[in-house]
C-alpha atoms as a PDB file:
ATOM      1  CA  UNK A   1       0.468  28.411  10.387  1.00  0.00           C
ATOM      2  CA  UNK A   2       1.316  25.028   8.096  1.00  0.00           C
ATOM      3  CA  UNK A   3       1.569  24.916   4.542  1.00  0.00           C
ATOM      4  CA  UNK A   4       3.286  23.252   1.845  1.00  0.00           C
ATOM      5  CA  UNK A   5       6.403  23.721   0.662  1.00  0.00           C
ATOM      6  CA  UNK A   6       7.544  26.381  -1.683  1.00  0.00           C
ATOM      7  CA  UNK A   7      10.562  26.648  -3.460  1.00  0.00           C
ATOM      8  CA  UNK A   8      11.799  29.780  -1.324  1.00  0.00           C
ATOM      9  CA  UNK A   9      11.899  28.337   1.429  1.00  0.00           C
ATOM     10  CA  UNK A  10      14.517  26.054   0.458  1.00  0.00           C
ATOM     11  CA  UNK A  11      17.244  27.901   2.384  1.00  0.00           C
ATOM     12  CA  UNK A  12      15.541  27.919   5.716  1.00  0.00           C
ATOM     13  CA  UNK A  13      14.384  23.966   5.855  1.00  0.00           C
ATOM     14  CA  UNK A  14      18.395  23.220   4.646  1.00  0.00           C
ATOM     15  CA  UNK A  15      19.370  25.588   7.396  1.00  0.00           C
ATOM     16  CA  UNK A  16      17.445  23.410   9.822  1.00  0.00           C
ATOM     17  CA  UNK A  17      18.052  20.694   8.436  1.00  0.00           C
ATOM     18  CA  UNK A  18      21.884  21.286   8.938  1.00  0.00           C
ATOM     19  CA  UNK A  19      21.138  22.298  13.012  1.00  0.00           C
ATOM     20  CA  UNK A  20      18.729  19.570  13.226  1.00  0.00           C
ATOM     21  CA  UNK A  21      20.671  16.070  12.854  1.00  0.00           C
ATOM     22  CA  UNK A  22      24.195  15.279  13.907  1.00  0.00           C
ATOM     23  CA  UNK A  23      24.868  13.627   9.949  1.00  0.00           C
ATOM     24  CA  UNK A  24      22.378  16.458   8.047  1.00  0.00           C
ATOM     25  CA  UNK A  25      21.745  15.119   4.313  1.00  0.00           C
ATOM     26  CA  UNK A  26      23.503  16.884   1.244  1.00  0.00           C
ATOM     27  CA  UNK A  27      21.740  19.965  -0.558  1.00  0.00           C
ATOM     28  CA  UNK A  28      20.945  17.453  -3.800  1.00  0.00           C
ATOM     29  CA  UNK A  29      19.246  14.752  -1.359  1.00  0.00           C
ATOM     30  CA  UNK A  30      17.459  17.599   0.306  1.00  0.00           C
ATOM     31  CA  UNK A  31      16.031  18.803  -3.038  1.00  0.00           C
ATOM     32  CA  UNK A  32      15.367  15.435  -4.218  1.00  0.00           C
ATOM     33  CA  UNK A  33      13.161  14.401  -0.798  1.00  0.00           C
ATOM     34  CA  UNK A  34      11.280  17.863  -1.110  1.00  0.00           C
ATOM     35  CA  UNK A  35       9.993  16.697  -4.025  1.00  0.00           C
ATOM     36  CA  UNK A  36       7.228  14.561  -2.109  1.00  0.00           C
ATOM     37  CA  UNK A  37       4.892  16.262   0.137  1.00  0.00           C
ATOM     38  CA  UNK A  38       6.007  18.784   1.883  1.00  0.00           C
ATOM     39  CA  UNK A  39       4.924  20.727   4.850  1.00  0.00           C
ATOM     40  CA  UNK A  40       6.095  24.208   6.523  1.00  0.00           C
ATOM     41  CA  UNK A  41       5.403  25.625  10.420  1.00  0.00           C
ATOM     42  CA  UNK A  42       5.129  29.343   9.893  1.00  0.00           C
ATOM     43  CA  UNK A  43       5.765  31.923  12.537  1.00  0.00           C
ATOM     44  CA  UNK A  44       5.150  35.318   9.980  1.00  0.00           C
ATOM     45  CA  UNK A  45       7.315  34.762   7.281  1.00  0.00           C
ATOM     46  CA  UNK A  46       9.713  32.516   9.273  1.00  0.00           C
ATOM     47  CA  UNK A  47       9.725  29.085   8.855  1.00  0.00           C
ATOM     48  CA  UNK A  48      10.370  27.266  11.738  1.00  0.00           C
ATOM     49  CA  UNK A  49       9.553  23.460  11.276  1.00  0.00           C
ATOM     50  CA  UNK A  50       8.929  21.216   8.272  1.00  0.00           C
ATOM     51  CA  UNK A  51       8.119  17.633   7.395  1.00  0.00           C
ATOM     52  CA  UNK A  52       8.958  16.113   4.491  1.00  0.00           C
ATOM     53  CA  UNK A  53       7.270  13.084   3.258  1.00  0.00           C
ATOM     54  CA  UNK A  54       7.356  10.383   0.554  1.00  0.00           C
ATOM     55  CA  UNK A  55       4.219   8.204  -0.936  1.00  0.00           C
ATOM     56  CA  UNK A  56       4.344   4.270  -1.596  1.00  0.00           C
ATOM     57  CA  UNK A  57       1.659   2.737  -2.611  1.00  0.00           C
ATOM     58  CA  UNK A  58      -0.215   2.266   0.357  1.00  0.00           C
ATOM     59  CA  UNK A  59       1.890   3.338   2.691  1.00  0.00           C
ATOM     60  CA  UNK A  60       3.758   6.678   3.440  1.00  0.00           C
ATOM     61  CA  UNK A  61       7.058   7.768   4.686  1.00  0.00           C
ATOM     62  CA  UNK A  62       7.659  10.844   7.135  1.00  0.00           C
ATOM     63  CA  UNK A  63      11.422  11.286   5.837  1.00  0.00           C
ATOM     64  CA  UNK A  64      11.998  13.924   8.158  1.00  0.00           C
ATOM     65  CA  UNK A  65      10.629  16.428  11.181  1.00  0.00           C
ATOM     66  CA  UNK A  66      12.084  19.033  12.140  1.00  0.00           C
ATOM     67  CA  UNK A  67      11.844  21.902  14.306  1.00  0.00           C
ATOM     68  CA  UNK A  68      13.688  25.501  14.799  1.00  0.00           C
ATOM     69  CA  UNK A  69      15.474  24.602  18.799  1.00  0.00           C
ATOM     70  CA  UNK A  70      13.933  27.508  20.093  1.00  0.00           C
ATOM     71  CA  UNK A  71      10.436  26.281  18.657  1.00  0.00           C
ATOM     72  CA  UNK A  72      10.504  22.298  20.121  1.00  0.00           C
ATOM     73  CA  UNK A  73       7.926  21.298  23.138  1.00  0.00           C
ATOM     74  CA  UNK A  74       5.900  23.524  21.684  1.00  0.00           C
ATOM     75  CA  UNK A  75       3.443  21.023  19.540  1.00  0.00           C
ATOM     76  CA  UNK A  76       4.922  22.346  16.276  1.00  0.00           C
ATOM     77  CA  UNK A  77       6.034  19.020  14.928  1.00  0.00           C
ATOM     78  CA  UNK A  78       3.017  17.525  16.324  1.00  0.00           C
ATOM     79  CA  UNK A  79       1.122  19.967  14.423  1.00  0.00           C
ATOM     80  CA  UNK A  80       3.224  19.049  10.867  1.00  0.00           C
ATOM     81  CA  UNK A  81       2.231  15.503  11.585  1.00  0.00           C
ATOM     82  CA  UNK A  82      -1.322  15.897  12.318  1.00  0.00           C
ATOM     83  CA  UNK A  83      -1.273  17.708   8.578  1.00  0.00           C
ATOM     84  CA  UNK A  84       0.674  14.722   7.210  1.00  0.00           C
ATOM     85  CA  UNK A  85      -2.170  12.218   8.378  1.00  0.00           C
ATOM     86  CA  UNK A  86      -5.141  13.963   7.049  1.00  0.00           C
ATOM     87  CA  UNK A  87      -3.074  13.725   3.486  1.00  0.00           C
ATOM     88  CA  UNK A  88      -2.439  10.686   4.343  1.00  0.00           C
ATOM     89  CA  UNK A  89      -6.096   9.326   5.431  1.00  0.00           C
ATOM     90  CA  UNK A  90      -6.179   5.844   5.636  1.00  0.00           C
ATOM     91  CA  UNK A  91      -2.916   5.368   4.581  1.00  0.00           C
ATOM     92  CA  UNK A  92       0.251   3.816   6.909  1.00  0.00           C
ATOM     93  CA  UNK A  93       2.081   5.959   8.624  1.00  0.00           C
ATOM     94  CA  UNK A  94       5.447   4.973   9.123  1.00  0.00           C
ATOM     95  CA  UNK A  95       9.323   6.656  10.010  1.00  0.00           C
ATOM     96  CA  UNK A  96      12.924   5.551  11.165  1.00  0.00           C
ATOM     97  CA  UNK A  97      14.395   7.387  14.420  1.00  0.00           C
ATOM     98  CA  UNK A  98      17.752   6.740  15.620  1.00  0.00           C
ATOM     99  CA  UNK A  99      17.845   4.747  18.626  1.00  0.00           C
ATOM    100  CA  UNK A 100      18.535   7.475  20.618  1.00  0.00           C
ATOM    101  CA  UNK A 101      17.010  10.206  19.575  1.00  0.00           C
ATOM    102  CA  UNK A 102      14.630  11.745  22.278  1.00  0.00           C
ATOM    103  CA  UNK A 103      11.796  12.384  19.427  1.00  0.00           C
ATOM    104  CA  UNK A 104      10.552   9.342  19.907  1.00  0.00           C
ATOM    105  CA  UNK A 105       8.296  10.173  22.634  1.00  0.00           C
ATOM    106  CA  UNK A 106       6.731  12.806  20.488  1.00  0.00           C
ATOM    107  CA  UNK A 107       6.095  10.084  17.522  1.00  0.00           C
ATOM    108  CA  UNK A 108       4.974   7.948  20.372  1.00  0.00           C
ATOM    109  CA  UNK A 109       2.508  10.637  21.697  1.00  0.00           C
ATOM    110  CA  UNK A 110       1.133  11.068  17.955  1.00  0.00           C
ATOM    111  CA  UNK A 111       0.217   7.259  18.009  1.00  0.00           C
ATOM    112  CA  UNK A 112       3.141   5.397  16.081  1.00  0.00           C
ATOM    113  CA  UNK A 113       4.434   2.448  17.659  1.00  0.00           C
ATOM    114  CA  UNK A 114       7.702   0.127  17.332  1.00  0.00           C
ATOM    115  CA  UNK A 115       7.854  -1.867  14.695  1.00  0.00           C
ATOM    116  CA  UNK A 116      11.714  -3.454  14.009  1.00  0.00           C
ATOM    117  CA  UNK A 117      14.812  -2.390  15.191  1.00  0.00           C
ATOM    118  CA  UNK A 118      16.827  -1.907  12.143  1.00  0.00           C
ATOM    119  CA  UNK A 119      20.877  -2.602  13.088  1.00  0.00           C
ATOM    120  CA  UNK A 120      23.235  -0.096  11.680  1.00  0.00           C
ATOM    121  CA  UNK A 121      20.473   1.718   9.851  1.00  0.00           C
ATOM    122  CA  UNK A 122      22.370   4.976  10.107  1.00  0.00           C
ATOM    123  CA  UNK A 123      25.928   4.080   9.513  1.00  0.00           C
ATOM    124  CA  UNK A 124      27.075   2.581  13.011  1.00  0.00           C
ATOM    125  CA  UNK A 125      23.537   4.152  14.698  1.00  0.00           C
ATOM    126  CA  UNK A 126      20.425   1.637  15.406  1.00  0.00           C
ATOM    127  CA  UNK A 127      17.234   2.373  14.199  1.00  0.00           C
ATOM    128  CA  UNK A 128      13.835   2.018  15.228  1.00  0.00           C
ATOM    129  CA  UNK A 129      11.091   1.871  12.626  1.00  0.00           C
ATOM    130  CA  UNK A 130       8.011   3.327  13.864  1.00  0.00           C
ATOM    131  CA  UNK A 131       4.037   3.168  12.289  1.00  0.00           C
ATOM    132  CA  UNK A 132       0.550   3.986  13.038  1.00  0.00           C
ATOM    133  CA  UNK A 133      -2.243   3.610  10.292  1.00  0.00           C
ATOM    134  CA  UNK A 134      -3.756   7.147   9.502  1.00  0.00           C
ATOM    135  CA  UNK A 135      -7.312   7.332  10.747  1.00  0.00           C
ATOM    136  CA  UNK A 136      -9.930   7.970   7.639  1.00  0.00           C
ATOM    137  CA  UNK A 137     -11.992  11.330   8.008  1.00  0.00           C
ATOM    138  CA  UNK A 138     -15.120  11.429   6.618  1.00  0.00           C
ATOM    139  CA  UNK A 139     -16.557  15.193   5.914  1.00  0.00           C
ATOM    140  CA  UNK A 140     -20.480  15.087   5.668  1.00  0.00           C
END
């Protein structure tokens, strides 16, 4: 199941994030980013992905995806981004992955393509920013 974020499940999304990049954020930028749209994967009560976005004008930013490691290749993350783009409608998509980082197949598979490579974008790590506009839904 996907949601939005509530404040108890703070502790689980820090946990992952901590298990889920090599340089995790601190605890205040984690708060501050959750204060933009926020989505949770649910397995019962157990939250085991999240995506947190931010909104500019006509554009948004997917901040961060992550999954639990026992819970990736398994379309959750594709599933937090498909609920990101119907927020979105009609907005651009866009993201930053490091260079190296194998998600970029999976943000590949969900439509975003290439757009810059952004040197030293994580400290000493390449970037790669990555878009796709959001397709409008119309509900008759």
């Amino acid at each position: 199941m996907i949601r939005l974020y509530q404040e108890s499940d703070f502790y689980d999304i820090a946990f992952l994030d901590s298990i889920g990049y090599a340089r995790p954020c601190s605890r205040d930028e984690l708060k501050k980013a959750l204060r933009g749209p926020t989505w949770v994967a649910l397995d019962g009560d157990s939250v085991i992905g999240f995506l947190i976005s931010s909104t500019e004008l006509d554009k948004a930013l997917i901040w961060s995806v992550v999954t639990s490691p026992n819970r990736r290749k398994k379309g959750v993350a594709a599933q937090l981004i498909a609920e990101a783009e119907k927020f979105y409608a009609g907005k651009e998509l866009y993201l930053y992955v490091d260079v190296n980082n194998p998600a970029q197949k999976l943000y590949f598979d969900c439509g975003f393509r290439s757009r810059a490579i952004l040197k030293k974008f994580y400290g000493d790590l390449d970037a790669i920013e990555m878009a796709k506009e959001a397709q409008m839904t119309i509900n008759h």
